[in-house]
N, C-alpha and C. Protein backbone atom coordinates (compact mmCIF):
# COMPACT_ATOMS: atom_id res chain seq x y z
N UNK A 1 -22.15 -9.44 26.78
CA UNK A 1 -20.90 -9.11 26.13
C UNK A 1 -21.07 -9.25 24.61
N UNK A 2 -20.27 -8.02 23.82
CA UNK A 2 -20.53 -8.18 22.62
C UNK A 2 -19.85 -9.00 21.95
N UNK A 3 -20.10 -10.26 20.73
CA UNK A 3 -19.06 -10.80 19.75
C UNK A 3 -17.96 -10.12 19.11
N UNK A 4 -16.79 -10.85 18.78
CA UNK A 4 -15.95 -10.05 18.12
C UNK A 4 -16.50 -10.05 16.88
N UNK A 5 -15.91 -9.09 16.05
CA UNK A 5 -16.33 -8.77 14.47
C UNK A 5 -15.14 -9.66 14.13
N UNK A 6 -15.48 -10.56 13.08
CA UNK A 6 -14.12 -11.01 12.07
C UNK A 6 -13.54 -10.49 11.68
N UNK A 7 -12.38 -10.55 11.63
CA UNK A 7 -11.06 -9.60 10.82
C UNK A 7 -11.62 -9.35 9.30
N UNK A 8 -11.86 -10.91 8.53
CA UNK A 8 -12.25 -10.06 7.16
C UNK A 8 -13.37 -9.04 7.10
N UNK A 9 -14.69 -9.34 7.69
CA UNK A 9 -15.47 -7.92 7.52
C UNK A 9 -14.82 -6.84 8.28
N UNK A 10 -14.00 -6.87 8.57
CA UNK A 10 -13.45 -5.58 8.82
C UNK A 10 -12.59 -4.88 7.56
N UNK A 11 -11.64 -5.61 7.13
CA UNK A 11 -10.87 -5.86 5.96
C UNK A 11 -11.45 -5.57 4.67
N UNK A 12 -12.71 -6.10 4.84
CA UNK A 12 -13.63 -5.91 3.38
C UNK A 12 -14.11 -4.63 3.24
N UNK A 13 -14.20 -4.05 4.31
CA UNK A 13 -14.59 -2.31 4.56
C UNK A 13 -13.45 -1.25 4.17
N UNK A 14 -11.98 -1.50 4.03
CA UNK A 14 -11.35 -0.71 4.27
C UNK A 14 -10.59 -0.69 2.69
N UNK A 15 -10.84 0.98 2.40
CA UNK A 15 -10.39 1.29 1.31
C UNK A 15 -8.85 2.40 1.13
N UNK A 16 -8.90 2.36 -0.48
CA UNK A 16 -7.51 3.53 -0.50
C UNK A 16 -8.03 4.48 -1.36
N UNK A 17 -7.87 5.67 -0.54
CA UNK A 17 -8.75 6.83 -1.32
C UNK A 17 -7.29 7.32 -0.83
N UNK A 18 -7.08 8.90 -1.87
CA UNK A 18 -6.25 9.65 -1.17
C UNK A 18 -4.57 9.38 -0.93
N UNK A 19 -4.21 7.81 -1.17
CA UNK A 19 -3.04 7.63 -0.47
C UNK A 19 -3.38 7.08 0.78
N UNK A 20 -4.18 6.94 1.73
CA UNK A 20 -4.73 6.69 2.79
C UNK A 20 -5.53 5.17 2.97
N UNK A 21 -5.58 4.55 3.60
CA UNK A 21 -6.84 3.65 4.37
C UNK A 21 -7.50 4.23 4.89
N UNK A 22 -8.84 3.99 4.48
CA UNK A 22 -10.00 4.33 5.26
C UNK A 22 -10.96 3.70 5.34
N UNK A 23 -12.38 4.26 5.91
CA UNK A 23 -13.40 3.34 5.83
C UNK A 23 -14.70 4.49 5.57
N UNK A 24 -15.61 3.61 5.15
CA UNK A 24 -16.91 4.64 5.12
C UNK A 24 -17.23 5.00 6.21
N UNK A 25 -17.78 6.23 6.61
CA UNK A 25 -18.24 6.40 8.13
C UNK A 25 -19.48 5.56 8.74
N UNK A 26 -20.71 5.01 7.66
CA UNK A 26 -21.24 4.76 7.86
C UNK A 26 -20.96 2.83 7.86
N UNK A 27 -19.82 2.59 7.62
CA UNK A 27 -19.49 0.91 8.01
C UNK A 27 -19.05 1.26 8.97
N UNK A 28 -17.93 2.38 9.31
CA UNK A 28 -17.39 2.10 10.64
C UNK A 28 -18.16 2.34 11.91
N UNK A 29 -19.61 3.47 11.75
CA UNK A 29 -20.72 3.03 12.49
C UNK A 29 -21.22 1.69 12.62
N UNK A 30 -21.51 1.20 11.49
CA UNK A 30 -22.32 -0.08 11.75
C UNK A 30 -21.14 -0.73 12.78
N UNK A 31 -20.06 -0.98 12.65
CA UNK A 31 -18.77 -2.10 13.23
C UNK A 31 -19.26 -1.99 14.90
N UNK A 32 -19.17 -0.46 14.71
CA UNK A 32 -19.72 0.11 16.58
C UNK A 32 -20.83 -0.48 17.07
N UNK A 33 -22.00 -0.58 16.07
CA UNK A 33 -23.34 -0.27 16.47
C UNK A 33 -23.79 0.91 17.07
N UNK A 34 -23.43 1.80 15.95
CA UNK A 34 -24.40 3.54 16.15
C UNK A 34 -24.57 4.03 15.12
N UNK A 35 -25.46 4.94 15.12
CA UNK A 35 -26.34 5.44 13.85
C UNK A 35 -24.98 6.07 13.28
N UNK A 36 -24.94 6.33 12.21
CA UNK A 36 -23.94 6.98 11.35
C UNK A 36 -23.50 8.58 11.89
N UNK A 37 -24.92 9.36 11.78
CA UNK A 37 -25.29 10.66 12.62
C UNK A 37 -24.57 10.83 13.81
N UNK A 38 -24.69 9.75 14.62
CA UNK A 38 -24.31 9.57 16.19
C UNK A 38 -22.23 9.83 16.10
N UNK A 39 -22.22 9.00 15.49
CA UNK A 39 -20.68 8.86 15.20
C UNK A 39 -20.36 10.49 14.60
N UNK A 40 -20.75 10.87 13.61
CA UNK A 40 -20.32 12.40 12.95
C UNK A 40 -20.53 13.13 14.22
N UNK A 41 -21.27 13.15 14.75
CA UNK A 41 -21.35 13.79 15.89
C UNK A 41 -20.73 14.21 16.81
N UNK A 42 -20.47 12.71 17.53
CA UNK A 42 -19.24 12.77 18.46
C UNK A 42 -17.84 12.85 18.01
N UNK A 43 -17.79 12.74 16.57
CA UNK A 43 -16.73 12.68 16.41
C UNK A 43 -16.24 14.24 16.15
N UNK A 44 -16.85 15.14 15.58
CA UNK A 44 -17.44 16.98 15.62
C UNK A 44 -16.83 17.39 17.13
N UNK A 45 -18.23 16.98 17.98
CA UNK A 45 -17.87 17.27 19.06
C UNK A 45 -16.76 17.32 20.05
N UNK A 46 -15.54 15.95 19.29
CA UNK A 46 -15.09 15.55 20.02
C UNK A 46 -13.59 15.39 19.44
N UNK A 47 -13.43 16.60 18.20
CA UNK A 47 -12.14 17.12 17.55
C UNK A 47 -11.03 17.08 17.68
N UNK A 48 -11.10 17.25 19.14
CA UNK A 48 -9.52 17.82 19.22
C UNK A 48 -8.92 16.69 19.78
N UNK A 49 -9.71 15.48 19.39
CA UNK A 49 -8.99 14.79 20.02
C UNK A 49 -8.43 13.67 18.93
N UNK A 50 -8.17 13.75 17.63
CA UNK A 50 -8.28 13.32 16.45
C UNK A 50 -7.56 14.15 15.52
N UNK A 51 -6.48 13.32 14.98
CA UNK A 51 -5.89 14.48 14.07
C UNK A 51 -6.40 15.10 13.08
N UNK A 52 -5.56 15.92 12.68
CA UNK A 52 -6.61 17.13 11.64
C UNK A 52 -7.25 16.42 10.47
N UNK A 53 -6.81 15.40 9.79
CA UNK A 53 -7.50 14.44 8.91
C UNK A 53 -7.76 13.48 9.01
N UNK A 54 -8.62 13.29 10.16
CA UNK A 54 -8.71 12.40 10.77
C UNK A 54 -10.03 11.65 9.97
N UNK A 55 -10.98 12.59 9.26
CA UNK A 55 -11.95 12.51 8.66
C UNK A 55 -12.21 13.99 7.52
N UNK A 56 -12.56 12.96 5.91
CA UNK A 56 -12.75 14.02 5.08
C UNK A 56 -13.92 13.57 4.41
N UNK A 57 -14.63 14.70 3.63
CA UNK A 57 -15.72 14.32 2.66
C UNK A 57 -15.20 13.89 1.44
N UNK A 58 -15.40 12.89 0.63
CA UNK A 58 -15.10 12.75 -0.54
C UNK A 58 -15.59 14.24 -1.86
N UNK A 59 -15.26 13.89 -2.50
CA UNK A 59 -15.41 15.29 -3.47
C UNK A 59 -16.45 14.24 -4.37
N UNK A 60 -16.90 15.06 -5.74
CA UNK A 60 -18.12 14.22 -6.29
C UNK A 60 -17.33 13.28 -7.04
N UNK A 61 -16.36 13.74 -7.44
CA UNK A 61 -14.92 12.40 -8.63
C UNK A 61 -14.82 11.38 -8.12
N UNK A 62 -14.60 11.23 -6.53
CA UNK A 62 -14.14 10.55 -6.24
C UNK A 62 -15.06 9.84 -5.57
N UNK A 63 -16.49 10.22 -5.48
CA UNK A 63 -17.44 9.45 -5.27
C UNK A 63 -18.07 8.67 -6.37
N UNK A 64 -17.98 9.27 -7.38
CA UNK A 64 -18.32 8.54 -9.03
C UNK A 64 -17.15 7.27 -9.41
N UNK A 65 -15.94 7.44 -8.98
CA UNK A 65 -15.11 6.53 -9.10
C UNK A 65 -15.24 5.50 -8.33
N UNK A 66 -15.69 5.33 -7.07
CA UNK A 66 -15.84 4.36 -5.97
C UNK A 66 -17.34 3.86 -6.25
N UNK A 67 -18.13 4.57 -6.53
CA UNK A 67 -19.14 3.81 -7.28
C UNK A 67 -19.23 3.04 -8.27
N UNK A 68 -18.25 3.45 -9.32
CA UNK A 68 -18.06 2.61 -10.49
C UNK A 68 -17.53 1.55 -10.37
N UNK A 69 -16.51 1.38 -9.40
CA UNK A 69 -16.08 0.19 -8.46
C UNK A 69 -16.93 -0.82 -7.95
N UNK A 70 -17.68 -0.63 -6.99
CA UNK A 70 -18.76 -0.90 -6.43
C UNK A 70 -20.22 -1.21 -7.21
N UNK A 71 -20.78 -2.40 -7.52
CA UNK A 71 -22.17 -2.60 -8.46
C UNK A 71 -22.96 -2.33 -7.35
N UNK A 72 -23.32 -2.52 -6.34
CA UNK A 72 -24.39 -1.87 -5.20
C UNK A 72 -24.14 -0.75 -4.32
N UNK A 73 -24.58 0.29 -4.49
CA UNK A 73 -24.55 1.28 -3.23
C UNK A 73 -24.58 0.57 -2.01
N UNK A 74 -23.72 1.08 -1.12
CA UNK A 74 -23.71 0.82 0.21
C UNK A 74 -24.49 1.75 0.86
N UNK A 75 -24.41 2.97 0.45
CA UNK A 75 -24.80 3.70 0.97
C UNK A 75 -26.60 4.56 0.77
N UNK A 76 -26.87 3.43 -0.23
CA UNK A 76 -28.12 3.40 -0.09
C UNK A 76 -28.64 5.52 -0.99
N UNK A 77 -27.77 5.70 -1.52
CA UNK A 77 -28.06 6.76 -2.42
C UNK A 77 -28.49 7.84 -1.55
N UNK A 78 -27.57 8.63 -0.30
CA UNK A 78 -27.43 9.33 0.35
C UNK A 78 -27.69 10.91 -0.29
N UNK A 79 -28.40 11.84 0.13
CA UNK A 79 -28.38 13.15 -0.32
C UNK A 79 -26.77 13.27 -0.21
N UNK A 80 -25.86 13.00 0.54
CA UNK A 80 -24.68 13.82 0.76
C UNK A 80 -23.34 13.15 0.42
N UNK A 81 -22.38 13.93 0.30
CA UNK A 81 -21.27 12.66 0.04
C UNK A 81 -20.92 12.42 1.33
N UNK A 82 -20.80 10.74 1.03
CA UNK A 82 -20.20 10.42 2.22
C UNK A 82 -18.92 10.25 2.96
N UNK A 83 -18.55 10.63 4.40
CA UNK A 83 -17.33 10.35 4.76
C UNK A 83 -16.78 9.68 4.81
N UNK A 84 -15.30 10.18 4.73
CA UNK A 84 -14.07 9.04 4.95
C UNK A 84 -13.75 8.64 6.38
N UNK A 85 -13.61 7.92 7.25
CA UNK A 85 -12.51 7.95 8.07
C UNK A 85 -11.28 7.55 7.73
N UNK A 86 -9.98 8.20 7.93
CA UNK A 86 -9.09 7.83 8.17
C UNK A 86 -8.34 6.63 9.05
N UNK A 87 -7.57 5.49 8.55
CA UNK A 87 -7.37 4.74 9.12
C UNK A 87 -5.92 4.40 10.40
N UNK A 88 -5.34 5.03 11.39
CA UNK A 88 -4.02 5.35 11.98
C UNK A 88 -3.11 4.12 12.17
């Protein structure tokens, strides 16, 4: 059986982009334990079951702004921008 995750690292993940809570796609993978890929995936695949903004790409502004925020990449300096999830 898996441990629970603590409320604060969960908490510490979750941002306001947009007007919205969200999270990086690739923390809210890690929370799961699945590759980042795996999650975009199923989550693609698996659309219609998720409202229409359920997930967005950040634009480059708003990736330069959350960086400037942030003194370490999380994301480890990704070719792509990375996703949002939306938080319900």
């Amino acid at each position: 059986m898996k441990e629970l995750i603590p409320v604060e690292r969960i908490e510490s993940k979750i941002l306001l982009i947009r007007g919205h809570k969200v999270m990086l796609a690739h923390d809210l993978a890690e929370l799961y334990g699945v590759e980042t890929k795996r999650l975009l995936e199923q989550t693609r695949r698996n659309a219609k079951r998720f409202p229409e903004d359920f997930m967005f790409q950040l634009t480059r502004q708003e990736l330069a702004n959350l960086r400037s925020q942030i003194a370490t990449s999380s994301w480890g300096g990704s070719r792509y921008l990375p996703y949002r999830v939306r938080l319900i």
